[in-house]
N, C-alpha and C. Protein backbone atom coordinates (compact mmCIF):
# COMPACT_ATOMS: atom_id res chain seq x y z
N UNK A 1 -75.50 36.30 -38.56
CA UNK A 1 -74.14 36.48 -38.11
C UNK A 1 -73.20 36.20 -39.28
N UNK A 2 -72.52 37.35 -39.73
CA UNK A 2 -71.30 36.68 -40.78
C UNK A 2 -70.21 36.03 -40.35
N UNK A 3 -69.80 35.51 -41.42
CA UNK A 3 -68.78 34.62 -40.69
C UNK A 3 -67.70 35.14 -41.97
N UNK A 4 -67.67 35.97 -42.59
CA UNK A 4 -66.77 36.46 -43.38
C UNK A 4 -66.70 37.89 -43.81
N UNK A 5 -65.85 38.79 -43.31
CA UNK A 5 -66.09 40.19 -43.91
C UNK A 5 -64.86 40.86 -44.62
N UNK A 6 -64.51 41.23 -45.83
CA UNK A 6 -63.75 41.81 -46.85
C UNK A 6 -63.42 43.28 -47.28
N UNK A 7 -62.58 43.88 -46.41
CA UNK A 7 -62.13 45.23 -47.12
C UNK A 7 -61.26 45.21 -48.30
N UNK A 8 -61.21 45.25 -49.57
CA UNK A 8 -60.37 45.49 -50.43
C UNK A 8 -59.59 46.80 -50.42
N UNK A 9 -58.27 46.87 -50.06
CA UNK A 9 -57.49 48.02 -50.07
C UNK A 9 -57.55 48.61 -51.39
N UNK A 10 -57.56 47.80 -52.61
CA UNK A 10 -57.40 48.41 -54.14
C UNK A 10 -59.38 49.21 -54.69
N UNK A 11 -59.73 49.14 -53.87
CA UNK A 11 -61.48 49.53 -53.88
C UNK A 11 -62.36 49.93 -52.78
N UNK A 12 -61.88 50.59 -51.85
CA UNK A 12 -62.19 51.11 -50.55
C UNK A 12 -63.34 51.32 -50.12
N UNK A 13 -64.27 51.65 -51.38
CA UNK A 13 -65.56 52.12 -51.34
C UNK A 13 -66.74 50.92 -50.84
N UNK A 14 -65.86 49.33 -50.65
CA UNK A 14 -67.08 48.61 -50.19
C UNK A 14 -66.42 47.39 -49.71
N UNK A 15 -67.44 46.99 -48.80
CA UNK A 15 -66.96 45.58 -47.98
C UNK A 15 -68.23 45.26 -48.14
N UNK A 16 -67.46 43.86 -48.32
CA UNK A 16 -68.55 42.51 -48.69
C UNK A 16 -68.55 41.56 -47.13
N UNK A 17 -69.62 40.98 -46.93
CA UNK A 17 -69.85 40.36 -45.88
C UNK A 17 -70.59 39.11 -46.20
N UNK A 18 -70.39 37.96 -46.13
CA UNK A 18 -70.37 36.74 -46.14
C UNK A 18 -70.76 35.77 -44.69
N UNK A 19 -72.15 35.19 -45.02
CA UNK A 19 -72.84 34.70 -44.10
C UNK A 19 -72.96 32.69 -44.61
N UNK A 20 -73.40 31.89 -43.81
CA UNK A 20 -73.73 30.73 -44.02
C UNK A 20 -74.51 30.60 -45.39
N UNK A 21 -74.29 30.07 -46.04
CA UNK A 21 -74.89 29.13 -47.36
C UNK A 21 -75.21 30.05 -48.45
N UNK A 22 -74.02 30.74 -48.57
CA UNK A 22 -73.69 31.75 -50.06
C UNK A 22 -74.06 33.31 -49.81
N UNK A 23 -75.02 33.34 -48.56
CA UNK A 23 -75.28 34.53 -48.32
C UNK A 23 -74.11 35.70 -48.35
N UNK A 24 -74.26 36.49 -49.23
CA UNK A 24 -73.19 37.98 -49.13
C UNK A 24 -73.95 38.77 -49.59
N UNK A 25 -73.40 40.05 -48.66
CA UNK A 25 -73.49 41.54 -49.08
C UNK A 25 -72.46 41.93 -49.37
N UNK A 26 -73.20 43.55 -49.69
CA UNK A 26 -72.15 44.15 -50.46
C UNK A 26 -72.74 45.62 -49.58
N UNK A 27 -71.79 46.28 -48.93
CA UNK A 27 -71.93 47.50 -47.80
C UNK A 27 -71.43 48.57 -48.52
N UNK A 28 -71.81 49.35 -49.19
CA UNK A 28 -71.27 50.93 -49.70
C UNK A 28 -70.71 51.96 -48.25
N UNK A 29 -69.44 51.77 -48.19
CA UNK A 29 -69.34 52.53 -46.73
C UNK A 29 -69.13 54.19 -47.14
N UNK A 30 -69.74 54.56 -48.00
CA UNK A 30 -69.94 56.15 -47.99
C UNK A 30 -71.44 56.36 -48.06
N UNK A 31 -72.51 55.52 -48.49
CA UNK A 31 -73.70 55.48 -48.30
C UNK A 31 -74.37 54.89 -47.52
N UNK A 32 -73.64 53.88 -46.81
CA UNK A 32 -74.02 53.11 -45.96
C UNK A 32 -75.01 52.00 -46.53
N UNK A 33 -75.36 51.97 -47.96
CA UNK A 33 -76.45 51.17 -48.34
C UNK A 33 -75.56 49.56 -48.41
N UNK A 34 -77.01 48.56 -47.69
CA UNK A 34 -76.50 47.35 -47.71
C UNK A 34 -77.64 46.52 -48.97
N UNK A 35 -76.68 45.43 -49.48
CA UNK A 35 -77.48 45.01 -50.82
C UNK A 35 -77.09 43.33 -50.50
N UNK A 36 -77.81 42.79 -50.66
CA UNK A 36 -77.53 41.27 -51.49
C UNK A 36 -77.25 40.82 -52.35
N UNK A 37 -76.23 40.16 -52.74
CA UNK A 37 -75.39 40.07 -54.17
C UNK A 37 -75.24 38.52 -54.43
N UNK A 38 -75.84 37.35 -53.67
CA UNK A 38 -75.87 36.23 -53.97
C UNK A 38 -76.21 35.97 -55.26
N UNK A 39 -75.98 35.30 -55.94
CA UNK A 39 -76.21 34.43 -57.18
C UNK A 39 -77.68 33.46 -56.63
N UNK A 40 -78.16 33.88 -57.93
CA UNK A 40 -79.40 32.79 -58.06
C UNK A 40 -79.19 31.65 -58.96
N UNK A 41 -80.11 30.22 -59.36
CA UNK A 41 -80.11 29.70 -60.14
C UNK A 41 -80.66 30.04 -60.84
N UNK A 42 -80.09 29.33 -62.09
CA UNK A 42 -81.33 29.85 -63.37
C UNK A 42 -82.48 29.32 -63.11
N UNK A 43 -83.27 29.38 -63.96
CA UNK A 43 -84.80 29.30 -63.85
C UNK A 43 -85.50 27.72 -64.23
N UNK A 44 -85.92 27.27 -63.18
CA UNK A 44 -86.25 25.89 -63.64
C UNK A 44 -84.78 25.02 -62.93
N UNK A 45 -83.72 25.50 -62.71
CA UNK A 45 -82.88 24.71 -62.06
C UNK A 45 -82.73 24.59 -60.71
N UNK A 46 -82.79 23.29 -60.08
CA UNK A 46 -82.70 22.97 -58.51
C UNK A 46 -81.70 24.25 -58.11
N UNK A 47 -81.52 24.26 -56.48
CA UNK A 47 -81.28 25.26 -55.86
C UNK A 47 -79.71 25.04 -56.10
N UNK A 48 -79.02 26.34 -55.66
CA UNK A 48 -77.54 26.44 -55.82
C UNK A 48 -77.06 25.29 -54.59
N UNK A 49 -75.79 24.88 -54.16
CA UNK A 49 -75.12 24.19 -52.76
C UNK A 49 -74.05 24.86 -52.70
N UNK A 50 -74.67 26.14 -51.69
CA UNK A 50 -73.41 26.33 -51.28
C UNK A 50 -72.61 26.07 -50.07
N UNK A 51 -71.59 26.08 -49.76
CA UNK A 51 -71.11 25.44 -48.41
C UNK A 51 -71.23 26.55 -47.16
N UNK A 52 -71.09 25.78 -46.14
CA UNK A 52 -71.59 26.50 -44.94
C UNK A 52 -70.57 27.91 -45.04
N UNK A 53 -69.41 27.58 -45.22
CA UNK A 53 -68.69 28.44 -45.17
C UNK A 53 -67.64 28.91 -47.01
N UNK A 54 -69.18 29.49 -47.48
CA UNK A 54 -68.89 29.96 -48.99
C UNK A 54 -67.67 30.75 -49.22
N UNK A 55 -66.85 30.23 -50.31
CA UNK A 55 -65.85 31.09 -50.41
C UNK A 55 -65.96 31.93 -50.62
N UNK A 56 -65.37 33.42 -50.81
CA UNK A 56 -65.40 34.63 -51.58
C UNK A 56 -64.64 34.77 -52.20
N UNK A 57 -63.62 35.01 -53.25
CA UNK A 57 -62.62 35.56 -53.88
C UNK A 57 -62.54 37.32 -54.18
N UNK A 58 -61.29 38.27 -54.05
CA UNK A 58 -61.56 39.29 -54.63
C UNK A 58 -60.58 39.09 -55.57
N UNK A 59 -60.65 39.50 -56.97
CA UNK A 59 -59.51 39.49 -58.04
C UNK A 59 -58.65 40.13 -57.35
N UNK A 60 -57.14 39.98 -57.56
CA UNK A 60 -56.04 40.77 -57.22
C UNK A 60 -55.35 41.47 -58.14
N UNK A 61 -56.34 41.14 -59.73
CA UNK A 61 -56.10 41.64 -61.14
C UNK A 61 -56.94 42.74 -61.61
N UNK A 62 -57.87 42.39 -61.25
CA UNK A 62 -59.42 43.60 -61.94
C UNK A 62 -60.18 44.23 -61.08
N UNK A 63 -59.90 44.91 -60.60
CA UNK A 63 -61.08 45.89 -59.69
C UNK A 63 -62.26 45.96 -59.98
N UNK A 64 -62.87 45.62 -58.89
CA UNK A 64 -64.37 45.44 -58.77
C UNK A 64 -64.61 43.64 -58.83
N UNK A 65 -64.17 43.22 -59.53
CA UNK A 65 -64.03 41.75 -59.87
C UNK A 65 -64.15 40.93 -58.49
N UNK A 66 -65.21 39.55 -58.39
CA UNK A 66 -65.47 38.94 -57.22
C UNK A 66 -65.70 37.67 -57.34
N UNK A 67 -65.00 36.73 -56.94
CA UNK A 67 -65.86 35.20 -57.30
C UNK A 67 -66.47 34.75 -56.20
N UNK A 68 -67.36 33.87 -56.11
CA UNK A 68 -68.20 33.08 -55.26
C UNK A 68 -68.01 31.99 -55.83
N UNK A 69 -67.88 30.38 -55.06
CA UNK A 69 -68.36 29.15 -55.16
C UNK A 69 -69.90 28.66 -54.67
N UNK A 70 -70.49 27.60 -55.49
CA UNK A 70 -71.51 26.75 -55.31
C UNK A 70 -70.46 25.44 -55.75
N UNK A 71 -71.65 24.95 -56.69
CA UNK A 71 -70.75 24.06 -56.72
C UNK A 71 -70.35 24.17 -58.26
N UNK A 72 -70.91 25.64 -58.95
CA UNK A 72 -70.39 26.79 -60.18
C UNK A 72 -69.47 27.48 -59.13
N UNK A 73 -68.20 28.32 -60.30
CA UNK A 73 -67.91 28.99 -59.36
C UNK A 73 -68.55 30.39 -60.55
N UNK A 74 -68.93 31.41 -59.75
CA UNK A 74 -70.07 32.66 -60.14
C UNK A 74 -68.94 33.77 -60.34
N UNK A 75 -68.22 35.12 -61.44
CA UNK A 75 -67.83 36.14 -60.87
C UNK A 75 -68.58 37.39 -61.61
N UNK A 76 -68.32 38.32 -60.94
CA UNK A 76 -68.84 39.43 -61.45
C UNK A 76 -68.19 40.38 -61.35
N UNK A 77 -68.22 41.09 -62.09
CA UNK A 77 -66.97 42.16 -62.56
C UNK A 77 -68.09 43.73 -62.25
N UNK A 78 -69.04 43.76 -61.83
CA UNK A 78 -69.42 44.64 -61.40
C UNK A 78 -69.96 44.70 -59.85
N UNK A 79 -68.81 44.53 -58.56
CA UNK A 79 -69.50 44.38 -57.52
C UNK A 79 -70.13 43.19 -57.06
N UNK A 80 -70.70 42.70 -57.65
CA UNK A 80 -72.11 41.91 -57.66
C UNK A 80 -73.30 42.42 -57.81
N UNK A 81 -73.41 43.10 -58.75
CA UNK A 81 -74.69 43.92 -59.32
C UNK A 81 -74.95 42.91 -60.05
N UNK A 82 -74.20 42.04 -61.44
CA UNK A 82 -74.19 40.52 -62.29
C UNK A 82 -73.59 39.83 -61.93
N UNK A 83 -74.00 38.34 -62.14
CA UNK A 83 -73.09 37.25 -61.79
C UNK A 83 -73.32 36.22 -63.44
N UNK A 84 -71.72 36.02 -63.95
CA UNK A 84 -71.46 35.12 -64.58
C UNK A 84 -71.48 33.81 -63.91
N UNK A 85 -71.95 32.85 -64.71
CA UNK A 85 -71.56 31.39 -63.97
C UNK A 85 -70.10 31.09 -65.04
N UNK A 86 -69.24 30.90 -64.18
CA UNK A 86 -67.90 30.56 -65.87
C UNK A 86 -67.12 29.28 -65.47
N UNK A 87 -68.28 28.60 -64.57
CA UNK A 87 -68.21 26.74 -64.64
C UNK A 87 -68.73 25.52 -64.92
N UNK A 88 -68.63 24.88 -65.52
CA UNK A 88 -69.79 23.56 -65.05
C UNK A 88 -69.80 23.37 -63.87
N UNK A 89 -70.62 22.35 -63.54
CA UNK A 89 -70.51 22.01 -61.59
C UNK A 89 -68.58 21.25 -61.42
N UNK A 90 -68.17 21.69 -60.63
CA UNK A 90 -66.60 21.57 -60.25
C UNK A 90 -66.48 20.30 -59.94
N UNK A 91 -67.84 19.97 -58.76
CA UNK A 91 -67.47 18.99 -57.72
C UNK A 91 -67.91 17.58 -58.30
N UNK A 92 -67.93 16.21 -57.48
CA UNK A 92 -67.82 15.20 -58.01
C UNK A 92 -69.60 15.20 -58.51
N UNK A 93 -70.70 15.94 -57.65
CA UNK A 93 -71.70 15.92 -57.87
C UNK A 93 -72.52 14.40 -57.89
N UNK A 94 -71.76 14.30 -56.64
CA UNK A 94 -72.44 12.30 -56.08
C UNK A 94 -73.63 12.89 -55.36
N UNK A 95 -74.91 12.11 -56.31
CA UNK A 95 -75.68 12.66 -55.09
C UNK A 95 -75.97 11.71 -53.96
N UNK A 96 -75.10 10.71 -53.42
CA UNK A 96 -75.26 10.15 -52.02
C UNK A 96 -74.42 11.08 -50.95
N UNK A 97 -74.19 12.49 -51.89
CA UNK A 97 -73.81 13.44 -50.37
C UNK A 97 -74.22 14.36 -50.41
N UNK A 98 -75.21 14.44 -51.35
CA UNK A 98 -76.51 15.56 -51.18
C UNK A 98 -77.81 15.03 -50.73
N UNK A 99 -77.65 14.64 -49.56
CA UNK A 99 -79.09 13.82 -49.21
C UNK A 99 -79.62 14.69 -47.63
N UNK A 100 -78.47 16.28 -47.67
CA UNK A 100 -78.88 16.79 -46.22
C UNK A 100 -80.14 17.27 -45.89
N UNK A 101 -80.95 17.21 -46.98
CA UNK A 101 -82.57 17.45 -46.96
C UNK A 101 -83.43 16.53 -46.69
N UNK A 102 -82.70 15.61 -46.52
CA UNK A 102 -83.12 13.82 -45.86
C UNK A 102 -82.72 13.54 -44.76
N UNK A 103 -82.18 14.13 -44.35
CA UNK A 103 -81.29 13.84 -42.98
C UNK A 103 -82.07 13.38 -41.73
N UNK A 104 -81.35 12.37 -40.84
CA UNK A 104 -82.66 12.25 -40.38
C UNK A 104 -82.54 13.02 -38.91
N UNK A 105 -82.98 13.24 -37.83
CA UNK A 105 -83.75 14.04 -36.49
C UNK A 105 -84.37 14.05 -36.83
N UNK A 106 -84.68 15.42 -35.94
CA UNK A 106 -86.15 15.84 -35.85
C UNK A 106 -86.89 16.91 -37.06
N UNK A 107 -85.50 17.67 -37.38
CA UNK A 107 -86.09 18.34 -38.78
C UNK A 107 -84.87 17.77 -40.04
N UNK A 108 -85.19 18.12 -41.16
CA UNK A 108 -83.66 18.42 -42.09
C UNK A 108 -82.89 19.56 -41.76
N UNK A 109 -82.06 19.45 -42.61
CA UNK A 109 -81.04 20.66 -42.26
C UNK A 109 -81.65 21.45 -43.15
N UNK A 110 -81.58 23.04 -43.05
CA UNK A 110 -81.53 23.77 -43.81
C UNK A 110 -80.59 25.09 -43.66
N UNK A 111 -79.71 24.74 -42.66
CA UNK A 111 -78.77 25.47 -42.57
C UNK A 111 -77.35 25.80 -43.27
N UNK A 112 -77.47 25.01 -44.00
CA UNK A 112 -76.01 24.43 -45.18
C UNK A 112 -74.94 24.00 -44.50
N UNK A 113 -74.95 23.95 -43.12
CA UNK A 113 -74.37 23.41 -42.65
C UNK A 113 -73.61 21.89 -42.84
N UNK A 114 -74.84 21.06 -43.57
CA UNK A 114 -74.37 19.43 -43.69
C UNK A 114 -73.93 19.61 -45.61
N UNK A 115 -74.22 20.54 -46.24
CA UNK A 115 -74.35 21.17 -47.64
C UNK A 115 -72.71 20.02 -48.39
N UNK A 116 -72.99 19.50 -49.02
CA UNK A 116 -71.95 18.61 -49.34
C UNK A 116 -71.22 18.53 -51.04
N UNK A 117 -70.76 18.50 -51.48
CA UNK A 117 -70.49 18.71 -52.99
C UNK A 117 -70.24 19.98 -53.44
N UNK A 118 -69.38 20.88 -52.39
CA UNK A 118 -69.55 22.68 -52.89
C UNK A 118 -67.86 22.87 -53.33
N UNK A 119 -67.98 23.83 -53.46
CA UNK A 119 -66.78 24.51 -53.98
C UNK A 119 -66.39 25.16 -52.48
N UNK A 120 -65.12 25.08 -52.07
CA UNK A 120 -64.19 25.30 -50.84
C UNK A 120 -63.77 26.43 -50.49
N UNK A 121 -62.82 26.14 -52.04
CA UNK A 121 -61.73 27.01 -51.97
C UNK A 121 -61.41 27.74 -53.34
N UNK A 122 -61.32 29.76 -53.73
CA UNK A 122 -60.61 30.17 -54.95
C UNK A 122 -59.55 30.58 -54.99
N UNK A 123 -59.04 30.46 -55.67
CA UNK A 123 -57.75 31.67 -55.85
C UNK A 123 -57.56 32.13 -56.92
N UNK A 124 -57.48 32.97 -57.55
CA UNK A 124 -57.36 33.93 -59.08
C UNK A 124 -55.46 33.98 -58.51
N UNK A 125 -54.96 33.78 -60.10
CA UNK A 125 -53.83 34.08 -59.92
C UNK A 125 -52.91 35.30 -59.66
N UNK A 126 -52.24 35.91 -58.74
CA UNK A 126 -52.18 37.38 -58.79
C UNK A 126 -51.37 38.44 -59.99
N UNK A 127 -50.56 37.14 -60.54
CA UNK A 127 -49.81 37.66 -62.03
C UNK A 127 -50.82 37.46 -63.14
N UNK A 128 -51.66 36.53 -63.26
CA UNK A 128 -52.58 36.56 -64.53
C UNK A 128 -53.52 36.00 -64.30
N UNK A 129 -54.81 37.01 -64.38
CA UNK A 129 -55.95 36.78 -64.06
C UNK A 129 -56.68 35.76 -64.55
N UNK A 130 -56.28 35.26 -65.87
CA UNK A 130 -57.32 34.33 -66.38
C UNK A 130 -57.27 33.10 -65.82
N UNK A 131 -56.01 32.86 -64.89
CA UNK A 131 -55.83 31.49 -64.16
C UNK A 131 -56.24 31.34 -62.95
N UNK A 132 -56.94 30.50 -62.89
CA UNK A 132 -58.41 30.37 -61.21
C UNK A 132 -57.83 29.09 -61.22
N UNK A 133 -57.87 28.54 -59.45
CA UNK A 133 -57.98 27.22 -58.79
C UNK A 133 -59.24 27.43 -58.18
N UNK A 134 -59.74 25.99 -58.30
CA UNK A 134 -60.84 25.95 -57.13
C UNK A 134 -60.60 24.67 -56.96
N UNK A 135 -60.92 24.75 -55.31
CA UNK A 135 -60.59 23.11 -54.48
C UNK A 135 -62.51 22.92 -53.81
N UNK A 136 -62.66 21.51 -53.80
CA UNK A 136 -63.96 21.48 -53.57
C UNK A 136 -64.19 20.44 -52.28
N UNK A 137 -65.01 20.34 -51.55
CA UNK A 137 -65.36 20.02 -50.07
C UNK A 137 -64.88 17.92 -50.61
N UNK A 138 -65.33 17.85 -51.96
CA UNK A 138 -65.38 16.14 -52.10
C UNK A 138 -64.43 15.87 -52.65
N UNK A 139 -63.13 16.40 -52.90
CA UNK A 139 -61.97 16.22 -53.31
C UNK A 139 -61.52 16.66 -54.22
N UNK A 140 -62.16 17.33 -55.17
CA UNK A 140 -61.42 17.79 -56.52
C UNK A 140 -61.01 18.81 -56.61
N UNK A 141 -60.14 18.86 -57.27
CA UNK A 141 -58.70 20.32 -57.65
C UNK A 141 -58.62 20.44 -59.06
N UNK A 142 -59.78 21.71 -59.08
CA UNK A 142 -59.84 21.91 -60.71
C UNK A 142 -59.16 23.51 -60.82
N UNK A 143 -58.57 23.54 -62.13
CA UNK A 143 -57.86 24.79 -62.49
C UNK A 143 -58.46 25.13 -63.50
N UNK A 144 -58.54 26.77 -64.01
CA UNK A 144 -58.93 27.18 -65.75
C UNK A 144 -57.58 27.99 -66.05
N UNK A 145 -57.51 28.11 -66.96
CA UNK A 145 -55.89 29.29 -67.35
C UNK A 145 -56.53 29.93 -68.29
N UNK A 146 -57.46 30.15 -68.90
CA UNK A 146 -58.13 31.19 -70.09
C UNK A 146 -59.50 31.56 -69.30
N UNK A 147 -59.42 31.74 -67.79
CA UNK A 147 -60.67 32.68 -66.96
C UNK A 147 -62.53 31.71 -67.14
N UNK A 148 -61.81 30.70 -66.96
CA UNK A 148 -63.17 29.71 -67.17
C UNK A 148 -63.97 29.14 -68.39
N UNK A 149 -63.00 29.06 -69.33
CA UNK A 149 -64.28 28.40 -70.52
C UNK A 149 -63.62 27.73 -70.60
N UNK A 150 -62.84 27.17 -69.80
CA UNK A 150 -62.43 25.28 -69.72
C UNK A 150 -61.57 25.26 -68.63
N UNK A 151 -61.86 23.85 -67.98
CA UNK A 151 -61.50 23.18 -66.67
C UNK A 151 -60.82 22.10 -66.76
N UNK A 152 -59.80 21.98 -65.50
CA UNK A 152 -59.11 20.59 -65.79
C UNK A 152 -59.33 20.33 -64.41
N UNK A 153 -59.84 19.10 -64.23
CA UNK A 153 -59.16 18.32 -62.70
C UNK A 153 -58.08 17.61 -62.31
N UNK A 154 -57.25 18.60 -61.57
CA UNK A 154 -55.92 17.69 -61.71
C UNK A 154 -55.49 17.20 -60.68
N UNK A 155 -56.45 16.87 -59.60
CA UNK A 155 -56.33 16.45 -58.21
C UNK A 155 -55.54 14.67 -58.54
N UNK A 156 -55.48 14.14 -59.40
CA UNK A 156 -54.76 13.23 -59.93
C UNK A 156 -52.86 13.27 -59.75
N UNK A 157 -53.03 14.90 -60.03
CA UNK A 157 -51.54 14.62 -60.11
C UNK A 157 -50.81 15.31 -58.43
N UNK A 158 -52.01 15.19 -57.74
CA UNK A 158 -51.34 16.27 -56.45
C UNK A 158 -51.71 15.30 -55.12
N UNK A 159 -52.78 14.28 -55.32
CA UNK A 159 -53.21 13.27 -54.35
C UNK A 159 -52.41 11.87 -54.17
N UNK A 160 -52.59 11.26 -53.31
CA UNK A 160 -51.94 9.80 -53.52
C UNK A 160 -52.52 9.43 -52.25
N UNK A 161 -53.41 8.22 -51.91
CA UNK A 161 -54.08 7.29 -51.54
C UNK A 161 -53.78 7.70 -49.90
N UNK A 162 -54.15 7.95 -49.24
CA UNK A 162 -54.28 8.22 -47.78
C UNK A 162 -53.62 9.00 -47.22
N UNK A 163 -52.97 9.92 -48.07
CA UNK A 163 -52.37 11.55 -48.01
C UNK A 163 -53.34 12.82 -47.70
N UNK A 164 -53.34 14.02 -46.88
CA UNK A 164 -53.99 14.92 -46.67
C UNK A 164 -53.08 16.07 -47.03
N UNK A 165 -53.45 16.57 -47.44
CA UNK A 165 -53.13 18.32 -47.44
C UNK A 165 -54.05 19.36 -47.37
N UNK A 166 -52.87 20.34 -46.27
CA UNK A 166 -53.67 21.60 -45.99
C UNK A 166 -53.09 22.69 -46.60
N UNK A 167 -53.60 23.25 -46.93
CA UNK A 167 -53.11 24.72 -47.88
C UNK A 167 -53.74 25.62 -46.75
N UNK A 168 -52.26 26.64 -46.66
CA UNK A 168 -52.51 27.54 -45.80
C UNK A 168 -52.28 28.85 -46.46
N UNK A 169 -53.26 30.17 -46.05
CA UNK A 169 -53.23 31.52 -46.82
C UNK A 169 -52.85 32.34 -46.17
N UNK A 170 -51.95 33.04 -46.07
CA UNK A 170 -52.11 34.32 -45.02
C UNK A 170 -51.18 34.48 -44.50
């Protein structure tokens, strides 16, 4: 069951569909062909975390252009045929909140449901692309302004001690 589906008006030719724990396609609606475009880890590295409810980004700058969060955020400028990683890990990366494979019942989770330390939230800036926010499930508010080969966390200057904020889109 998806829990996220994407028509881009500036690229008509495809909707992406977005399921629990990073799962997305990518639907060619003149061929009807459906593909999987998730990001893998590299090789030899533990599994990606993505959150139950993985972000998607579409650039509002570059056509074709797509980001995904883990707890990298991933884009690819072709569809999702490639995926760049153009983060270090975002989030605080405590692992006393990655323990949902320990969890205790009757089984673990493997639904990503309990998935903890992910990336939330993107936004690509719509005047200049090279500037990305990403907000993450454990508190941090990191920005790049040169399209990811450097990060700042600046949840410092936007938090204050028993304050919440909701950012609303739409």
């Amino acid at each position: 069951m998806a829990s996220g589906c994407l028509k881009i008006r500036s690229d008509p030719n495809y909707i992406y569909a977005e399921a629990q724990g990073g799962e997305i396609g990518r639907i060619d609606r003149h061929s009807h062909e459906i593909r999987g475009i998730k990001p893998l880890p590299n090789y030899g590295e533990k599994k990606l975390r993505f959150n139950w409810n993985t972000p998607i980004h579409m650039s509002p700058t570059e056509k074709g252009t797509i980001y995904i969060g883990a707890q990298f955020l991933f884009r690819s400028r072709d569809h999702g045929q490639s995926w760049d990683r153009i983060s270090p890990d975002l989030t605080t990366n405590d692992p006393e909140k990655q323990k949902q494979e320990e969890s205790g019942g009757v089984t673990v989770d493997n639904s990503s449901a309990e998935m903890h330390t992910t990336i939330y939230s993107i936004s690509e800036s719509p005047k200049k692309g090279q500037i990305i926010w990403v907000g993450t499930d454990d508190g941090n508010l990191q920005i790049t302004r040169d399209g990811g080969k450097t990060w700042t966390n600046v949840v410092g200057n936007y938090r204050r001690p028993g304050e919440v904020f909701l950012g609303v889109d739409g």
